[in-house]
PDB file of N, CA and C in Angstrom:
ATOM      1  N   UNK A   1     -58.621   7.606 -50.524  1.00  0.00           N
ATOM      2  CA  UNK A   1     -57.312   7.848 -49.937  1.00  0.00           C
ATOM      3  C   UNK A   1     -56.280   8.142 -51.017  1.00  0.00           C
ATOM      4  N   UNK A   2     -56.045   7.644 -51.763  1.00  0.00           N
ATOM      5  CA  UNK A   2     -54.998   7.380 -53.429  1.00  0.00           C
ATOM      6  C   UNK A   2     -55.453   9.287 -53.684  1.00  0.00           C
ATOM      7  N   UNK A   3     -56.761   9.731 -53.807  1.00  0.00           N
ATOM      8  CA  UNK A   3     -57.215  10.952 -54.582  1.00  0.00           C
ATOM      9  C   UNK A   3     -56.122  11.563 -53.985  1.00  0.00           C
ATOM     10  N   UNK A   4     -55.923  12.137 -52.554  1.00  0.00           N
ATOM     11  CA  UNK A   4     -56.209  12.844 -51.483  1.00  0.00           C
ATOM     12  C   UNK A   4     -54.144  12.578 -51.442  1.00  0.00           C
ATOM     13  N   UNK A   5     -53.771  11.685 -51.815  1.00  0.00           N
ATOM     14  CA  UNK A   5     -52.633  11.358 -51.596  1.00  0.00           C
ATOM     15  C   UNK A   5     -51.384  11.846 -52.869  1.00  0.00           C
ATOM     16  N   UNK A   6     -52.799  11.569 -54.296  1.00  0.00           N
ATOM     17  CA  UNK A   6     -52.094  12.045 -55.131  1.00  0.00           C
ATOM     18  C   UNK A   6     -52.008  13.625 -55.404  1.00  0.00           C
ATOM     19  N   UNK A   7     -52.870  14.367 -54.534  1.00  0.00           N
ATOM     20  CA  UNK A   7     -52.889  15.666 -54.627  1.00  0.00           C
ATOM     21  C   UNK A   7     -51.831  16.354 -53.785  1.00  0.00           C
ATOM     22  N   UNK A   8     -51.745  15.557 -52.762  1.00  0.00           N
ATOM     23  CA  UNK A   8     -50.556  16.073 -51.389  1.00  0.00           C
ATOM     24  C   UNK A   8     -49.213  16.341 -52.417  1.00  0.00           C
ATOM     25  N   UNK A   9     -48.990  15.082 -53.638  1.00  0.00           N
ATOM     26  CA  UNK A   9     -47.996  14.927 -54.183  1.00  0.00           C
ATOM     27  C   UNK A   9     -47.612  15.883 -55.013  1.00  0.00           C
ATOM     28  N   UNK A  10     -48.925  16.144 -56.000  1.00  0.00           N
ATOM     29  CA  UNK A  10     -48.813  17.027 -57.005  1.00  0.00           C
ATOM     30  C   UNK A  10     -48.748  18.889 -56.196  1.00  0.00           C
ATOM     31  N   UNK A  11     -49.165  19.244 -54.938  1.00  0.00           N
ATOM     32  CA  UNK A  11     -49.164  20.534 -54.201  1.00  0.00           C
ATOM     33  C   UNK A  11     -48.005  20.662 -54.099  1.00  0.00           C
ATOM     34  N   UNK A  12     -46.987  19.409 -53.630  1.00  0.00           N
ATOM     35  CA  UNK A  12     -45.189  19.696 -53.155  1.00  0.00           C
ATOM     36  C   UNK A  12     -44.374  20.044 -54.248  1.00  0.00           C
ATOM     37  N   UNK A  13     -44.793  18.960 -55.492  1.00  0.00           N
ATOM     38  CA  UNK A  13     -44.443  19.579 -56.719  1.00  0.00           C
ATOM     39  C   UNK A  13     -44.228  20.868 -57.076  1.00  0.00           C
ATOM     40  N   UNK A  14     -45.511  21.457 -57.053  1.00  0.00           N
ATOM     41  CA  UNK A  14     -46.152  23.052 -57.815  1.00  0.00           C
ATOM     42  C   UNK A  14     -44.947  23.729 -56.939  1.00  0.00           C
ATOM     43  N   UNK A  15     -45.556  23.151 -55.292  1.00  0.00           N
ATOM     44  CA  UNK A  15     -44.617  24.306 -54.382  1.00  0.00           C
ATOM     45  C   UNK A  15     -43.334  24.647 -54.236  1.00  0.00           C
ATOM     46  N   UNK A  16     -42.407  23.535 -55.133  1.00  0.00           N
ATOM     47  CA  UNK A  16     -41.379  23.308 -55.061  1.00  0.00           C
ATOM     48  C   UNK A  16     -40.626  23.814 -56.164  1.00  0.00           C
ATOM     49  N   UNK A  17     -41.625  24.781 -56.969  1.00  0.00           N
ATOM     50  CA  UNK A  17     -41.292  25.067 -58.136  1.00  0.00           C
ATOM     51  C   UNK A  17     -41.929  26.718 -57.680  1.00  0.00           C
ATOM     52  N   UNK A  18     -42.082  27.130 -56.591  1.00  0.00           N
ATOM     53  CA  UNK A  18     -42.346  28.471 -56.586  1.00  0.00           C
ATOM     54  C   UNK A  18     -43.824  28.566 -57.002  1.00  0.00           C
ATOM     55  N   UNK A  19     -44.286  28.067 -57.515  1.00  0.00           N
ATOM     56  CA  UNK A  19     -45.725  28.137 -57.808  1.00  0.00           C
ATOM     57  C   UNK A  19     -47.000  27.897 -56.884  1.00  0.00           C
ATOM     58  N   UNK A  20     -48.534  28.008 -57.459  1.00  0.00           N
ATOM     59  CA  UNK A  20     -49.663  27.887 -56.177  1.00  0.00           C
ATOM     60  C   UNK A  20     -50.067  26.978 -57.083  1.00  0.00           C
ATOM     61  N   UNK A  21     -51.187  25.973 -56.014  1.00  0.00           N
ATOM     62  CA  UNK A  21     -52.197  25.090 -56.970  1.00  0.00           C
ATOM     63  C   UNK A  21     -53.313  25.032 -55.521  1.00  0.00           C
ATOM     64  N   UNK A  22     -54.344  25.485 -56.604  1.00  0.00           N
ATOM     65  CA  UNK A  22     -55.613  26.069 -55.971  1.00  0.00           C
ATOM     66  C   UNK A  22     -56.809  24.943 -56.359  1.00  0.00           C
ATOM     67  N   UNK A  23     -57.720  24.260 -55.129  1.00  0.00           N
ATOM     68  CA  UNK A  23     -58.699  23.967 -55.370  1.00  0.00           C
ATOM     69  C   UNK A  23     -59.844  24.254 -54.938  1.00  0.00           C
ATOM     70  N   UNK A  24     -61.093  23.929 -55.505  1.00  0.00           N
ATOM     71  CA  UNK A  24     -62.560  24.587 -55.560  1.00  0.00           C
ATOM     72  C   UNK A  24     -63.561  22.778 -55.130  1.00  0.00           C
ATOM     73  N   UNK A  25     -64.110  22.695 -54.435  1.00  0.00           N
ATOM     74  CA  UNK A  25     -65.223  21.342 -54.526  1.00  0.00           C
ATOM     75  C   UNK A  25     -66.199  22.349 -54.195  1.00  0.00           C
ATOM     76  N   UNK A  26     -67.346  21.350 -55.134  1.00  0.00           N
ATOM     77  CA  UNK A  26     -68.493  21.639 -54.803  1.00  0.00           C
ATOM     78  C   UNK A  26     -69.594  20.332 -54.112  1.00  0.00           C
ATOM     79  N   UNK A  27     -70.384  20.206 -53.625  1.00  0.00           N
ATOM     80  CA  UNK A  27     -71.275  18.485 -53.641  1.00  0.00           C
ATOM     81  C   UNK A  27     -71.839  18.441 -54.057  1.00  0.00           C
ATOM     82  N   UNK A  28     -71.819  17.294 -54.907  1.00  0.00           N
ATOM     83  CA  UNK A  28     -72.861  16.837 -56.150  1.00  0.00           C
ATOM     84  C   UNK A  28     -71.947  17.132 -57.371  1.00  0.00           C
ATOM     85  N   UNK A  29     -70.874  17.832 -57.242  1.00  0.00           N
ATOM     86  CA  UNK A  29     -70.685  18.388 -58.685  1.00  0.00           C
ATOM     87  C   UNK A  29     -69.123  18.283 -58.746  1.00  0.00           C
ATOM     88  N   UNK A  30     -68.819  17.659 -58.316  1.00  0.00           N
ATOM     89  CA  UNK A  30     -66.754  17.384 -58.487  1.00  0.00           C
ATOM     90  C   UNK A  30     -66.064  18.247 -57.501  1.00  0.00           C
ATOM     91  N   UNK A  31     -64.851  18.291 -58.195  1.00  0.00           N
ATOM     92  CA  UNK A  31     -63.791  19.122 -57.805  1.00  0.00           C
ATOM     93  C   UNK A  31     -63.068  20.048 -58.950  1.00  0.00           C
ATOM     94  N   UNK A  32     -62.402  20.922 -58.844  1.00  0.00           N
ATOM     95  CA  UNK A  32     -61.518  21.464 -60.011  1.00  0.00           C
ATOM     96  C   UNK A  32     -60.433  21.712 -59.372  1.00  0.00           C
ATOM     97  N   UNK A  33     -59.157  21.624 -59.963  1.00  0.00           N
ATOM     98  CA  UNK A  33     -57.979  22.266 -59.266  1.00  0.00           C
ATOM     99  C   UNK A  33     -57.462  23.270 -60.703  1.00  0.00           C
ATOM    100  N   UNK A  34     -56.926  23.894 -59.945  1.00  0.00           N
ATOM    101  CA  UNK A  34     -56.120  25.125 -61.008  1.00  0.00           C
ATOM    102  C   UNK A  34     -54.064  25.066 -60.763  1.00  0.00           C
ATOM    103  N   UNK A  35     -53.744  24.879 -61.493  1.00  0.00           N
ATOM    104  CA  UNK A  35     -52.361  25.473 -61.326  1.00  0.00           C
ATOM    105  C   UNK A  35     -51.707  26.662 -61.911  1.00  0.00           C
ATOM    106  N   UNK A  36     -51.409  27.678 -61.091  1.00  0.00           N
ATOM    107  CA  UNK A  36     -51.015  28.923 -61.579  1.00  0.00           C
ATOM    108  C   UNK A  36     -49.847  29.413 -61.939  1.00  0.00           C
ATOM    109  N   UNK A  37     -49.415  29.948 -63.512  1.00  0.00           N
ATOM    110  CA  UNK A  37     -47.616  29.569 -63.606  1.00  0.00           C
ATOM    111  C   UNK A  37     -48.232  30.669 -64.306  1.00  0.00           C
ATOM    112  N   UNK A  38     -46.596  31.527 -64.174  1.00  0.00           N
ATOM    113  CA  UNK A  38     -45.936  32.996 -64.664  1.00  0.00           C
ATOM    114  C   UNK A  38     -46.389  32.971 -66.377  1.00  0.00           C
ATOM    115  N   UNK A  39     -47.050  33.546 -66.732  1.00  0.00           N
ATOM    116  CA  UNK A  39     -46.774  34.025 -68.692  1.00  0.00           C
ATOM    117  C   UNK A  39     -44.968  33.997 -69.075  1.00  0.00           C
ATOM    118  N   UNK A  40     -44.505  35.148 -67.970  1.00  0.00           N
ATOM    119  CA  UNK A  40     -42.904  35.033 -68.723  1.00  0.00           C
ATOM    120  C   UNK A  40     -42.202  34.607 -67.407  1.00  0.00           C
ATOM    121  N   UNK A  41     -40.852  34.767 -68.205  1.00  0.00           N
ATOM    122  CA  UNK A  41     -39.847  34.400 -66.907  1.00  0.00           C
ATOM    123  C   UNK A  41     -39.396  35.625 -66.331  1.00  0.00           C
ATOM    124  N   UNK A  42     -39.533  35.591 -65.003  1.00  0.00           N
ATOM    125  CA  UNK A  42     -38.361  36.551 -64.191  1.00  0.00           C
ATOM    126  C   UNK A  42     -36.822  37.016 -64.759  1.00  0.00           C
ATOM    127  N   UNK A  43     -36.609  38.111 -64.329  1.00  0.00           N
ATOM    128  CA  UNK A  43     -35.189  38.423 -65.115  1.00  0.00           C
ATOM    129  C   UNK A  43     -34.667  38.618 -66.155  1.00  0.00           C
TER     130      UNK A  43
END
């Protein structure tokens, strides 16, 4: 529950910043998450 809770947290974050955060599970073999942010700035 805590995993699943701390991820809800860290998604509002990313999203709240204009950004995506992408995850991948596999079974047997984990999870990965990615967070995806700009090289430069806008403007």
């Amino acid at each position: 529950m805590r995993r699943r809770l701390g991820l809800a947290i860290c998604k509002q974050i990313v999203e709240l910043h204009g950004r995506k955060i992408e995850g991948e599970s596999k079974v047997g073999v984990g999870s990965t998450f990615s967070i995806l942010l700009p090289l430069t700035e806008k403007g």
